[in-house]
Every structure is written in C-alpha cells, then in structure tokens.
PDB file of N, CA and C in Angstrom:
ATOM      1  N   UNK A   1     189.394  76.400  87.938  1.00  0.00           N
ATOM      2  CA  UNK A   1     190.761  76.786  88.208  1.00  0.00           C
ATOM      3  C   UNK A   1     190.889  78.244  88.596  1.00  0.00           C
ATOM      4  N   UNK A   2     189.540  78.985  88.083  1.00  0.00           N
ATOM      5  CA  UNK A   2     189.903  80.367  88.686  1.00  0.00           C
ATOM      6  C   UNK A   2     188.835  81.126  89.832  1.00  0.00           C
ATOM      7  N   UNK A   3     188.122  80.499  90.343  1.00  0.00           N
ATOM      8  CA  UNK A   3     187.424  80.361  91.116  1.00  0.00           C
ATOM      9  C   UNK A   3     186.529  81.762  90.673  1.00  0.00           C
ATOM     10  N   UNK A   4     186.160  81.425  89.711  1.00  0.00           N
ATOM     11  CA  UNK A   4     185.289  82.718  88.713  1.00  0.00           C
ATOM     12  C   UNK A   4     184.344  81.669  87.708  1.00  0.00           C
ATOM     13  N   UNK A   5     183.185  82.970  87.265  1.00  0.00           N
ATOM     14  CA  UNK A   5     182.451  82.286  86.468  1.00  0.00           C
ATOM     15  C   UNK A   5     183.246  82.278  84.664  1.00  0.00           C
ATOM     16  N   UNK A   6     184.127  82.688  85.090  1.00  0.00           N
ATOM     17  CA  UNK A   6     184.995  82.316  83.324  1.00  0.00           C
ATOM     18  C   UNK A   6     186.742  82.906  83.767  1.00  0.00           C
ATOM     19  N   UNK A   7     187.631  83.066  82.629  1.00  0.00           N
ATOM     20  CA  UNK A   7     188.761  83.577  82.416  1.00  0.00           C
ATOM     21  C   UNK A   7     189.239  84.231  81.390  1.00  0.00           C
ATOM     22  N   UNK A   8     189.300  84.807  81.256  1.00  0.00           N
ATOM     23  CA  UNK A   8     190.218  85.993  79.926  1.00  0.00           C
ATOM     24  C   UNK A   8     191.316  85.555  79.699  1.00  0.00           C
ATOM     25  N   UNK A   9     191.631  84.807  78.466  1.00  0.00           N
ATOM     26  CA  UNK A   9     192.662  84.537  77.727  1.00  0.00           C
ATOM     27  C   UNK A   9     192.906  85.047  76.195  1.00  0.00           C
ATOM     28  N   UNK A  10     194.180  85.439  76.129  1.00  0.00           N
ATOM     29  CA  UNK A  10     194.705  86.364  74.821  1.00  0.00           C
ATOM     30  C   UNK A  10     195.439  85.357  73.947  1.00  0.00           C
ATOM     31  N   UNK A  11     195.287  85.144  72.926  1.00  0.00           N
ATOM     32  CA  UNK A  11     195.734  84.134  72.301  1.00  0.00           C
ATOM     33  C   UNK A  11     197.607  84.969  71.585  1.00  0.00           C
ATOM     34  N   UNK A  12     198.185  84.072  72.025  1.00  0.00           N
ATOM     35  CA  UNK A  12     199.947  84.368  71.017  1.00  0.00           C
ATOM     36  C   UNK A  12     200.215  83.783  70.071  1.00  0.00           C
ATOM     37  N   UNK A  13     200.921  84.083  69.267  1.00  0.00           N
ATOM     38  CA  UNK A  13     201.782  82.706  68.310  1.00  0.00           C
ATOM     39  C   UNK A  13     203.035  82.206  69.340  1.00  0.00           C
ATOM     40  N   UNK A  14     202.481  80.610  69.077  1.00  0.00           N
ATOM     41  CA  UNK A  14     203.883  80.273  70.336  1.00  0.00           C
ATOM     42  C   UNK A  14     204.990  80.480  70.201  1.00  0.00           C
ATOM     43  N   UNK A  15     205.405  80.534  68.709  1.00  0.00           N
ATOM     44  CA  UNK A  15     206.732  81.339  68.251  1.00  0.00           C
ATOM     45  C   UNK A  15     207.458  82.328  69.100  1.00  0.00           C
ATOM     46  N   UNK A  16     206.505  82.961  69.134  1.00  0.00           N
ATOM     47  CA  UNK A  16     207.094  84.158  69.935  1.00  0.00           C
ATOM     48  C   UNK A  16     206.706  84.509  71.309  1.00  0.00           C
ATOM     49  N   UNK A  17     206.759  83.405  71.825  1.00  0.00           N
ATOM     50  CA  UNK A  17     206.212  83.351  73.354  1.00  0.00           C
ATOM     51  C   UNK A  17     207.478  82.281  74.230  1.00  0.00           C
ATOM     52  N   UNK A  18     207.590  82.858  75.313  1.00  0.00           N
ATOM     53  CA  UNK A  18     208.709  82.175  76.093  1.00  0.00           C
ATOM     54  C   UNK A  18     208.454  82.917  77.443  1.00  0.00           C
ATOM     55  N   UNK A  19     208.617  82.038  78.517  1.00  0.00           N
ATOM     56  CA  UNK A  19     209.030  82.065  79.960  1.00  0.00           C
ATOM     57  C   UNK A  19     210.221  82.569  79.957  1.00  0.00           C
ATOM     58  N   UNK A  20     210.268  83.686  80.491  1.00  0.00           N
ATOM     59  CA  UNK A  20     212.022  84.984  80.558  1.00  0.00           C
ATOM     60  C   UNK A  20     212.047  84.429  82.031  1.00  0.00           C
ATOM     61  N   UNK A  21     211.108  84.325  83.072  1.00  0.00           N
ATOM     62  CA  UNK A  21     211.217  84.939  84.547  1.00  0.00           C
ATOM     63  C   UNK A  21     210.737  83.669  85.622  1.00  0.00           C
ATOM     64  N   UNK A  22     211.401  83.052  86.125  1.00  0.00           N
ATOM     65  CA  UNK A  22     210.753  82.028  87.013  1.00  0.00           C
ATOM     66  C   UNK A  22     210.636  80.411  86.446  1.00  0.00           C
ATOM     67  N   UNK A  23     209.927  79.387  87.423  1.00  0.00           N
ATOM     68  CA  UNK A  23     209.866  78.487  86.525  1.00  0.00           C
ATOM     69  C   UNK A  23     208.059  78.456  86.741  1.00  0.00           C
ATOM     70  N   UNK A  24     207.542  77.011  86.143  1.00  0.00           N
ATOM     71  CA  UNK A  24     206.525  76.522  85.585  1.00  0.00           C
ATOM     72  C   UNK A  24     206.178  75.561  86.219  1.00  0.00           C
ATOM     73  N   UNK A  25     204.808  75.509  86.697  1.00  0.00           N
ATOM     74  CA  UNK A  25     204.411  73.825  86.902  1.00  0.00           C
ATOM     75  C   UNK A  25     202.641  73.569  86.105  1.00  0.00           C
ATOM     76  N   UNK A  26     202.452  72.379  85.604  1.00  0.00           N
ATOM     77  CA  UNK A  26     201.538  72.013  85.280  1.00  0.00           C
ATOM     78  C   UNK A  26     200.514  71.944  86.110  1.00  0.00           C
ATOM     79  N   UNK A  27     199.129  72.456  86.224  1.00  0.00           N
ATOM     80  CA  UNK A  27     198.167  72.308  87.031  1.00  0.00           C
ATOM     81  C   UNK A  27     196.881  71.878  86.639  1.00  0.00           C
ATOM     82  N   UNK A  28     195.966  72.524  87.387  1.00  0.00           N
ATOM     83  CA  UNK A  28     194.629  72.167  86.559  1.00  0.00           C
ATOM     84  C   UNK A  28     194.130  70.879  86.202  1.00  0.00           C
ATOM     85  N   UNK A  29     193.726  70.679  85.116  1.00  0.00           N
ATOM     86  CA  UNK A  29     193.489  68.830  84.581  1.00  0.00           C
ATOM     87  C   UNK A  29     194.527  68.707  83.767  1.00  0.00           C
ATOM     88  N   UNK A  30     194.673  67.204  83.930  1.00  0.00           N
ATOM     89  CA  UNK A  30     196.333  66.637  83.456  1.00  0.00           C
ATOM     90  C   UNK A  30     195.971  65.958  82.178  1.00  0.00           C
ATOM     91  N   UNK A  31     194.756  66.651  81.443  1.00  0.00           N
ATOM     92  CA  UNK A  31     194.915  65.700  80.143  1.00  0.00           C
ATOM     93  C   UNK A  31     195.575  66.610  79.066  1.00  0.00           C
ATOM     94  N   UNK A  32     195.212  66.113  77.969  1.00  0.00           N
ATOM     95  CA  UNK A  32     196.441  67.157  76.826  1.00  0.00           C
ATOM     96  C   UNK A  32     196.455  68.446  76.578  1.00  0.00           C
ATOM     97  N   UNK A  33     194.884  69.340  76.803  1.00  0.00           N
ATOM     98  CA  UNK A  33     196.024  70.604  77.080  1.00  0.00           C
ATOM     99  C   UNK A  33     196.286  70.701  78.357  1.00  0.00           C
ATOM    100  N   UNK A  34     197.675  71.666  78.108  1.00  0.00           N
ATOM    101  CA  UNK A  34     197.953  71.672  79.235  1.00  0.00           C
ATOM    102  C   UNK A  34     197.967  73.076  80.145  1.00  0.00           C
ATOM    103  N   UNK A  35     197.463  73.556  81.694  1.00  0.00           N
ATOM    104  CA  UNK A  35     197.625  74.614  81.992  1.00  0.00           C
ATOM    105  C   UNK A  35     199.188  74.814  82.850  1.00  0.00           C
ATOM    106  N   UNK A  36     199.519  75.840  82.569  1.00  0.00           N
ATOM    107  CA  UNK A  36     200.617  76.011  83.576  1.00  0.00           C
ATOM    108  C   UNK A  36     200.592  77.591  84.120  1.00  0.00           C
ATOM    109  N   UNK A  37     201.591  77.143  85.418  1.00  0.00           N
ATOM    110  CA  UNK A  37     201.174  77.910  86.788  1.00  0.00           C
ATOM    111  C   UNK A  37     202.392  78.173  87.363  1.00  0.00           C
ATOM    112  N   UNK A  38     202.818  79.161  88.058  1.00  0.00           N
ATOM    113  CA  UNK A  38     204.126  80.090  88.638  1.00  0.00           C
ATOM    114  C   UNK A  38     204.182  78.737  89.479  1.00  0.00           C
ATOM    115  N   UNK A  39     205.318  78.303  89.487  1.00  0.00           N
ATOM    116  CA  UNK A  39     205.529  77.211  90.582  1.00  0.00           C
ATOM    117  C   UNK A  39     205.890  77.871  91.899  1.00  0.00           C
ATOM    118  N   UNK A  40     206.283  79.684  92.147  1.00  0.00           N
ATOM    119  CA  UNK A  40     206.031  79.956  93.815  1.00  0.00           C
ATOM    120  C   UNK A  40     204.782  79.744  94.249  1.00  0.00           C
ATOM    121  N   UNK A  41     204.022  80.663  93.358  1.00  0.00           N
ATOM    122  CA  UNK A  41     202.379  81.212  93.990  1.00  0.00           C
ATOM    123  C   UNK A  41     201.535  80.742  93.335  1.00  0.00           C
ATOM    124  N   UNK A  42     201.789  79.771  92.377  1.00  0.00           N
ATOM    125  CA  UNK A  42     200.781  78.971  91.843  1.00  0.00           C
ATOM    126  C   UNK A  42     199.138  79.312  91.311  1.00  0.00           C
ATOM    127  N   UNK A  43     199.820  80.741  90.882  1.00  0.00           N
ATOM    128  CA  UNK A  43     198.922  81.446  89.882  1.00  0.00           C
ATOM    129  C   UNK A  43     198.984  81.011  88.270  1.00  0.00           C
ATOM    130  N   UNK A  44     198.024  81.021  87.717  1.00  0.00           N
ATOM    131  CA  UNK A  44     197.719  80.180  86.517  1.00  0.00           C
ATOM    132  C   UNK A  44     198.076  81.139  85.199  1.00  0.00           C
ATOM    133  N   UNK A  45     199.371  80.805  84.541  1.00  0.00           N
ATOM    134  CA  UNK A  45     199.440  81.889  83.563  1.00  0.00           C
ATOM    135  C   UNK A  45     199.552  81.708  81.912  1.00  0.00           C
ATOM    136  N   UNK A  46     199.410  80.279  81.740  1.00  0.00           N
ATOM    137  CA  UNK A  46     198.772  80.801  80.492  1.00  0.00           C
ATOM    138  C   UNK A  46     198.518  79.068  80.083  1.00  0.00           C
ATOM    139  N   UNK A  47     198.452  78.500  78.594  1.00  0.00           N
ATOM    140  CA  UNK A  47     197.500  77.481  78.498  1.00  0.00           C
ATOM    141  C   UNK A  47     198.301  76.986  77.182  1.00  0.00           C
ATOM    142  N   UNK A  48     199.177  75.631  77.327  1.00  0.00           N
ATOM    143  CA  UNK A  48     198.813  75.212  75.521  1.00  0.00           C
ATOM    144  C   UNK A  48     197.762  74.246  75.278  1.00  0.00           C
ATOM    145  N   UNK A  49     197.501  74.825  74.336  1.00  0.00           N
ATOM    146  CA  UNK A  49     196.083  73.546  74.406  1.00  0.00           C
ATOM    147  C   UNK A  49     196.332  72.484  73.031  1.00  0.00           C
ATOM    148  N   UNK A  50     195.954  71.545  73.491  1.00  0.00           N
ATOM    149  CA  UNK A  50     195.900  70.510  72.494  1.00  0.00           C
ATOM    150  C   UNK A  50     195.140  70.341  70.992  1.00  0.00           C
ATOM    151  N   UNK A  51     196.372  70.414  70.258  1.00  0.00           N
ATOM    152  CA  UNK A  51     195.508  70.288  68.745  1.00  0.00           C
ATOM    153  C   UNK A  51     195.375  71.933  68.001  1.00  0.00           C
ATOM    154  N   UNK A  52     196.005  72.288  69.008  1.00  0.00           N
ATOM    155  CA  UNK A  52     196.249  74.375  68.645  1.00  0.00           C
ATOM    156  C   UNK A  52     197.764  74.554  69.051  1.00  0.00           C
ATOM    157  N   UNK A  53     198.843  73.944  68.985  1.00  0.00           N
ATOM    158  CA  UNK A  53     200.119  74.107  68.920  1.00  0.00           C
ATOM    159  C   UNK A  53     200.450  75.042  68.602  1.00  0.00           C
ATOM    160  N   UNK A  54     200.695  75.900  67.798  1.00  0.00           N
ATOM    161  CA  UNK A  54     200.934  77.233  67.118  1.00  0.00           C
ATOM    162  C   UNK A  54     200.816  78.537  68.251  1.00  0.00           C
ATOM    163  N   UNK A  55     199.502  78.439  68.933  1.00  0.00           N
ATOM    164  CA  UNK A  55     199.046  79.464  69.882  1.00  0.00           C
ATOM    165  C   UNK A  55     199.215  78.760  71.339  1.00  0.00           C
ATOM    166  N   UNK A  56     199.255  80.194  72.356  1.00  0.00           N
ATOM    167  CA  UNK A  56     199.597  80.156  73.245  1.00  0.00           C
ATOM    168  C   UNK A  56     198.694  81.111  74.326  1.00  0.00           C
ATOM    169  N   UNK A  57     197.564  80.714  75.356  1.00  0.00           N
ATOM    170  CA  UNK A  57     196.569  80.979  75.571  1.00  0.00           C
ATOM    171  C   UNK A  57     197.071  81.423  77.045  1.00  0.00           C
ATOM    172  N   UNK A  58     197.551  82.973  76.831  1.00  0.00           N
ATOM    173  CA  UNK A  58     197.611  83.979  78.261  1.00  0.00           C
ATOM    174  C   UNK A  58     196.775  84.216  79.285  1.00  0.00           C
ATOM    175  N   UNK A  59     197.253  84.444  80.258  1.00  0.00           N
ATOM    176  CA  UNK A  59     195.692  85.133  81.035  1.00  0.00           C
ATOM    177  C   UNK A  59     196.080  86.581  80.864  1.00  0.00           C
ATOM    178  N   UNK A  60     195.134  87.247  80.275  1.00  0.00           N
ATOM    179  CA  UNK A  60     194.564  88.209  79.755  1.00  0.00           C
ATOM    180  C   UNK A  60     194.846  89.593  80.813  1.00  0.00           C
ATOM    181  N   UNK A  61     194.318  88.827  81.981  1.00  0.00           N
ATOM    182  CA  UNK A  61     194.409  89.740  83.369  1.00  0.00           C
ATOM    183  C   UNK A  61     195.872  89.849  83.913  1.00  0.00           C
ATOM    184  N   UNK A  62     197.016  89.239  83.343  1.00  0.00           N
ATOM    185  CA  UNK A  62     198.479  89.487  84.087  1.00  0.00           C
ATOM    186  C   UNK A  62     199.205  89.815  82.936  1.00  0.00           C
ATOM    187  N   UNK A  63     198.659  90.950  82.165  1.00  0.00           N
ATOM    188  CA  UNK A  63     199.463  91.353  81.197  1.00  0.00           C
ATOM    189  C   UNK A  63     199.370  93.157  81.214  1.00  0.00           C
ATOM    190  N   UNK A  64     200.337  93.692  80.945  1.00  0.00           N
ATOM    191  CA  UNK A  64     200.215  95.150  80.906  1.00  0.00           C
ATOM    192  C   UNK A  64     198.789  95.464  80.238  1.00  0.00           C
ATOM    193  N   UNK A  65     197.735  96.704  80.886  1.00  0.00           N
ATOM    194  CA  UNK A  65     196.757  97.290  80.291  1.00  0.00           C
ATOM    195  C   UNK A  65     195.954  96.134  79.731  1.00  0.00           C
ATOM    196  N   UNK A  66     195.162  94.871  80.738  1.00  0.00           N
ATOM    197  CA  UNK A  66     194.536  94.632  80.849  1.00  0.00           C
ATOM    198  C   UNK A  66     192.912  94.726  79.719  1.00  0.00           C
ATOM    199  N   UNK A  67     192.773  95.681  80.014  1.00  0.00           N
ATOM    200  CA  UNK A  67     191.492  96.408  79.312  1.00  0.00           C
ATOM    201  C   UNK A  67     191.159  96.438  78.445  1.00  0.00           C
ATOM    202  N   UNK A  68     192.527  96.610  77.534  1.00  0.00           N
ATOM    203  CA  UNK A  68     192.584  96.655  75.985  1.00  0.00           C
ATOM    204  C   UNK A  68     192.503  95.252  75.263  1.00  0.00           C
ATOM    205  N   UNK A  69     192.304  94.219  76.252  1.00  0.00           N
ATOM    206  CA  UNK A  69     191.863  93.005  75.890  1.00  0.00           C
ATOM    207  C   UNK A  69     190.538  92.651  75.696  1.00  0.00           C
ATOM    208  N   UNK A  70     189.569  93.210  74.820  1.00  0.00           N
ATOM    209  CA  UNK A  70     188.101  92.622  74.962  1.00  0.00           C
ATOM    210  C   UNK A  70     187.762  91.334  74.805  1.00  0.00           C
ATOM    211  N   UNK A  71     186.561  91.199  74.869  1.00  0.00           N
ATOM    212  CA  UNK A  71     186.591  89.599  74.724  1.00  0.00           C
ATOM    213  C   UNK A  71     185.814  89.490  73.081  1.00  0.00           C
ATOM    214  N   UNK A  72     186.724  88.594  72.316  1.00  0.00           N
ATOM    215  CA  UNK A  72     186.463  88.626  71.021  1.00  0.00           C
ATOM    216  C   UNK A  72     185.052  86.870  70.544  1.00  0.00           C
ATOM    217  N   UNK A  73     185.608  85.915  71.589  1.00  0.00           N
ATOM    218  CA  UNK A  73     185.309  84.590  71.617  1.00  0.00           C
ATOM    219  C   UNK A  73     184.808  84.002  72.629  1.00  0.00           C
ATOM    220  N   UNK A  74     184.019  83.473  73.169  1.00  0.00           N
ATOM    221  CA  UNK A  74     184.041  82.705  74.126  1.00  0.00           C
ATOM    222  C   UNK A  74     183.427  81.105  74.036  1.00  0.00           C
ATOM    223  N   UNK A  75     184.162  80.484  74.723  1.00  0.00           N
ATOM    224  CA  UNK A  75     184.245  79.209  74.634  1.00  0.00           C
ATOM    225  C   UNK A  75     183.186  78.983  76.019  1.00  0.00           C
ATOM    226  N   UNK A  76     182.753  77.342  75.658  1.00  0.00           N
ATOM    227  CA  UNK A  76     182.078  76.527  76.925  1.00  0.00           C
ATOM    228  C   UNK A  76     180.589  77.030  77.375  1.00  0.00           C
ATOM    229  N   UNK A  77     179.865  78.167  75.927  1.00  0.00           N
ATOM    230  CA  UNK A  77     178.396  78.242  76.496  1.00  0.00           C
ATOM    231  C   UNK A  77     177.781  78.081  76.990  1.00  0.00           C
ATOM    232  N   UNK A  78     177.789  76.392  76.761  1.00  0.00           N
ATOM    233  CA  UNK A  78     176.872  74.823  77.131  1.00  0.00           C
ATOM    234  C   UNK A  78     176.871  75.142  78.610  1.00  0.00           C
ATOM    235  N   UNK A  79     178.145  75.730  79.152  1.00  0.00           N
ATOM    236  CA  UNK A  79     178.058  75.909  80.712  1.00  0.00           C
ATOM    237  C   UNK A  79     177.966  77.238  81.265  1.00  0.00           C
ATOM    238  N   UNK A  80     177.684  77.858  80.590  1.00  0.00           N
ATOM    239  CA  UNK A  80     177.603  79.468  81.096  1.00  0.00           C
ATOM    240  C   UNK A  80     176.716  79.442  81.527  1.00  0.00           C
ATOM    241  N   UNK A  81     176.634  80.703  82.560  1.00  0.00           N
ATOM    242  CA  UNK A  81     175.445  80.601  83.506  1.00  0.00           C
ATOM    243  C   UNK A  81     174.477  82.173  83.073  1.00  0.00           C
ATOM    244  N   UNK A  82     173.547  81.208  83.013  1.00  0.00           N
ATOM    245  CA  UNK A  82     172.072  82.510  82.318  1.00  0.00           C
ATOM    246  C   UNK A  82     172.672  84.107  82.071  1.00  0.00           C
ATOM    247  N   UNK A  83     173.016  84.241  83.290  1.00  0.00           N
ATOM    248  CA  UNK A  83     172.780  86.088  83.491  1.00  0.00           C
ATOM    249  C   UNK A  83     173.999  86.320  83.355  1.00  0.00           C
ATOM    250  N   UNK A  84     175.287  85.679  82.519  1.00  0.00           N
ATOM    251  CA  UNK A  84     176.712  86.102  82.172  1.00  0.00           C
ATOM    252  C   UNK A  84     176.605  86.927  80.913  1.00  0.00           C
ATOM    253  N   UNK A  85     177.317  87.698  80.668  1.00  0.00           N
ATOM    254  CA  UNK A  85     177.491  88.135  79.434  1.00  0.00           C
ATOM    255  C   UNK A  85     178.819  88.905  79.166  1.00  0.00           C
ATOM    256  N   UNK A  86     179.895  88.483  78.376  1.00  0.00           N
ATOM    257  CA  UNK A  86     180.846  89.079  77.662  1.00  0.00           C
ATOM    258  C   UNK A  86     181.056  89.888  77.060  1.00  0.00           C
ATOM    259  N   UNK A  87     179.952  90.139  75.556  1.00  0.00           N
ATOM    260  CA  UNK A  87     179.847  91.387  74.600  1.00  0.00           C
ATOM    261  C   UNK A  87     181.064  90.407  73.763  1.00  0.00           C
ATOM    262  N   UNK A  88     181.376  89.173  73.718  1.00  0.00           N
ATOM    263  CA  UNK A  88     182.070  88.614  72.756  1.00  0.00           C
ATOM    264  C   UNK A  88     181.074  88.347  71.599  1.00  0.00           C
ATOM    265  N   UNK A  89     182.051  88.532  70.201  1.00  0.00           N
ATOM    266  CA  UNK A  89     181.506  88.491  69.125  1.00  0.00           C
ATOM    267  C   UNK A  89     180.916  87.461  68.350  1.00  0.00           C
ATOM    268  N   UNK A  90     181.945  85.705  69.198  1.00  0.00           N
ATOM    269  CA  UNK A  90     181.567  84.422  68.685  1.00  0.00           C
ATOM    270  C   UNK A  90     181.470  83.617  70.137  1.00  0.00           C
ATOM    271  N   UNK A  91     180.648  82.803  69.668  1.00  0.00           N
ATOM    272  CA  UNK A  91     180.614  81.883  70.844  1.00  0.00           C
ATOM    273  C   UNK A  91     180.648  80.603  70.346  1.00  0.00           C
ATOM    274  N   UNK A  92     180.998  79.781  71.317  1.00  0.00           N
ATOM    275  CA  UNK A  92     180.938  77.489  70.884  1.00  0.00           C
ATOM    276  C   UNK A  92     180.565  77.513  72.170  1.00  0.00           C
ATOM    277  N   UNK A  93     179.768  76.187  71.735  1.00  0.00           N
ATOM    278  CA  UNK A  93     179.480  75.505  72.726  1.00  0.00           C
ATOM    279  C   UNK A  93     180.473  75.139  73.845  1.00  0.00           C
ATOM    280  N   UNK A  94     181.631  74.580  72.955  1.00  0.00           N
ATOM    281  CA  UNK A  94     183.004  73.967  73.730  1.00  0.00           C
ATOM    282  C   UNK A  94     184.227  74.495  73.338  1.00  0.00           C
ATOM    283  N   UNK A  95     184.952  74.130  72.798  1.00  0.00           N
ATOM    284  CA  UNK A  95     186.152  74.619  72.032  1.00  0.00           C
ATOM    285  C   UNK A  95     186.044  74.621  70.338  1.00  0.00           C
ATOM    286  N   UNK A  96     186.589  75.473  69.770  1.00  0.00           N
ATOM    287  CA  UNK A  96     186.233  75.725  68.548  1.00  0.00           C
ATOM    288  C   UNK A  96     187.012  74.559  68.273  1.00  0.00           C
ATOM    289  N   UNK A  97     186.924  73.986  66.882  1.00  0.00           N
ATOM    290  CA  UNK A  97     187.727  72.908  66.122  1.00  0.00           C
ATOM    291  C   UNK A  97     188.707  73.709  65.638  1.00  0.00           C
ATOM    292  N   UNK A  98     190.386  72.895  65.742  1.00  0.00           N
ATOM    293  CA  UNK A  98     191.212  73.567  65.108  1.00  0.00           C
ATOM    294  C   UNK A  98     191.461  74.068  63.525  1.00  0.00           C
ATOM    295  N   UNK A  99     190.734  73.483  62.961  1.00  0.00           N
ATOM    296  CA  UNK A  99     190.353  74.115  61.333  1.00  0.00           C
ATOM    297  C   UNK A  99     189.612  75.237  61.520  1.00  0.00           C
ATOM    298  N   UNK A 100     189.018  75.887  62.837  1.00  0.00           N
ATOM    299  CA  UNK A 100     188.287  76.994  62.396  1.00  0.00           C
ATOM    300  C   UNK A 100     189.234  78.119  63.239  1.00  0.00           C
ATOM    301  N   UNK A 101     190.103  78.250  63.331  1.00  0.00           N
ATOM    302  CA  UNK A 101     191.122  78.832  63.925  1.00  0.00           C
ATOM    303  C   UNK A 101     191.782  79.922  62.893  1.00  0.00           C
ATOM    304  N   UNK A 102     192.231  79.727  61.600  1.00  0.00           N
ATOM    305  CA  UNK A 102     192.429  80.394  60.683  1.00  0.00           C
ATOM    306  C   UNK A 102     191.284  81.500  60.473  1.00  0.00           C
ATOM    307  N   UNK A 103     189.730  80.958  60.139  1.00  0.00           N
ATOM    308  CA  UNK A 103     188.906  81.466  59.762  1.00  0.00           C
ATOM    309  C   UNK A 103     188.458  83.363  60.901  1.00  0.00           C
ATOM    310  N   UNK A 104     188.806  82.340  62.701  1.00  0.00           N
ATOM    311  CA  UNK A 104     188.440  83.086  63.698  1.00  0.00           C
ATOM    312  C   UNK A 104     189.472  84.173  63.568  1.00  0.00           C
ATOM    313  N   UNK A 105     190.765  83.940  63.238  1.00  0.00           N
ATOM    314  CA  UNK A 105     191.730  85.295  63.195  1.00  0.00           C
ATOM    315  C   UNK A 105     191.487  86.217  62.268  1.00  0.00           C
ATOM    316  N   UNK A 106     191.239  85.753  61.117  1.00  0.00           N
ATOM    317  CA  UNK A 106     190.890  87.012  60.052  1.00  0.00           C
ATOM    318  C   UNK A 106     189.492  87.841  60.776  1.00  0.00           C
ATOM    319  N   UNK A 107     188.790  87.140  61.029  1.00  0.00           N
ATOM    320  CA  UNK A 107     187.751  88.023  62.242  1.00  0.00           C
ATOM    321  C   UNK A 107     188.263  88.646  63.093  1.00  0.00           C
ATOM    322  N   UNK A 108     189.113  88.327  64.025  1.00  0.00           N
ATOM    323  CA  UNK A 108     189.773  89.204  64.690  1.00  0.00           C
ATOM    324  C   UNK A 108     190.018  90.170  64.386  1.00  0.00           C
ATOM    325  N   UNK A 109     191.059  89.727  63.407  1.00  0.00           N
ATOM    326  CA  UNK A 109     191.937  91.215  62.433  1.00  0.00           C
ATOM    327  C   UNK A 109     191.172  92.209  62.042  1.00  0.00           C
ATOM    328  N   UNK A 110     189.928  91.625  61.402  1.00  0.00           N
ATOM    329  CA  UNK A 110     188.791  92.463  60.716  1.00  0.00           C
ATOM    330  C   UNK A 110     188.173  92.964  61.311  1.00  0.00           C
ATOM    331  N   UNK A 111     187.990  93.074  62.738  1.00  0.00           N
ATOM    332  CA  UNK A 111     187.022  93.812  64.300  1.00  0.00           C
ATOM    333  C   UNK A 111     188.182  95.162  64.373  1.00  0.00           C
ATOM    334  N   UNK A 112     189.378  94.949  64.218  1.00  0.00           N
ATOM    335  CA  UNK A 112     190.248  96.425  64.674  1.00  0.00           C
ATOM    336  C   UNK A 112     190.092  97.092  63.588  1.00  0.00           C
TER     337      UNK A 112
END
C-alpha cells in the first residue's frame, strides 16, 4: 500500500482520535482491519485494526515533526527484507497478539 519496504505508524487511543478535515474511504485489503485513505488524493492515513479497538494506527509521516517518531516495534519480520533495519526495540513475526498490547506500552513509556 505504500510502495516502500515498510510504513511508520504511531499508535493513539481511539478515544481521542477523530477526522476534523475531509472525508474517508476504505482501501487497501478489505478484511477486518481496516485501512483508510483521504477520499480526494487517496493517501493512506491511518489504520483500525482488528482485535486492537482502543488504538488507532497513524501514519507517522503526516503528522507534525515527523522525526520525533522513532520506531519503537516492528511488525511482519517474516517478510522483511535482509538488509532493512529500523533500530526498533521489539519485533513479531506478524502482528503482536492483542493481550500483549498492555505489556508493549509500559515499554514504551519506560524507553522515554
């Protein structure tokens, strides 16, 4: 979907996350999570994913100061390609299980 060897996503509480500006269309693969995308320019901006309701998975790169987003996690190893590297602190194979979601934030918290 991003015609890259990965994507930078910032995780929210969906609580406090809302579309102020424009509308939305679903893209990407149409199974349960779901991605959605600026319905002008059909740029991809952020992700709910299935079975993680609570959070709300930004792209990282269309948010003020960029930079200050490191990469804490990365998902989908199994497919990473040899000579990639992040400097992220955890890795899965695929997607973490949603029971380990609690565990991964106090890590977070505990890296600043």
């Amino acid at each position: 979907m991003s015609a890259s060897a990965f994507s930078l996503t910032a995780l929210f509480p969906a609580s406090g996350f809302a579309v102020t500006h424009g509308e939305t269309v679903i893209g990407g693969l149409h199974g349960p999570t779901r991605h959605y995308f600026c319905a002008h320019c059909l740029t991809w901006l952020f992700t709910r994913a299935a079975g993680v309701e609570e959070f709300v998975g930004v792209r990282s790169s269309l948010l003020e100061n960029p930079q200050h987003y490191l990469p804490f996690m990365e998902t989908w190893t199994r497919e990473k390609l040899p000579w990639v590297t992040t400097g992220a602190s955890v890795s899965y194979e695929a997607f973490p299980e949603p029971q380990d979601y609690p565990a991964l934030m106090s890590q977070f918290r505990a890296r600043r």
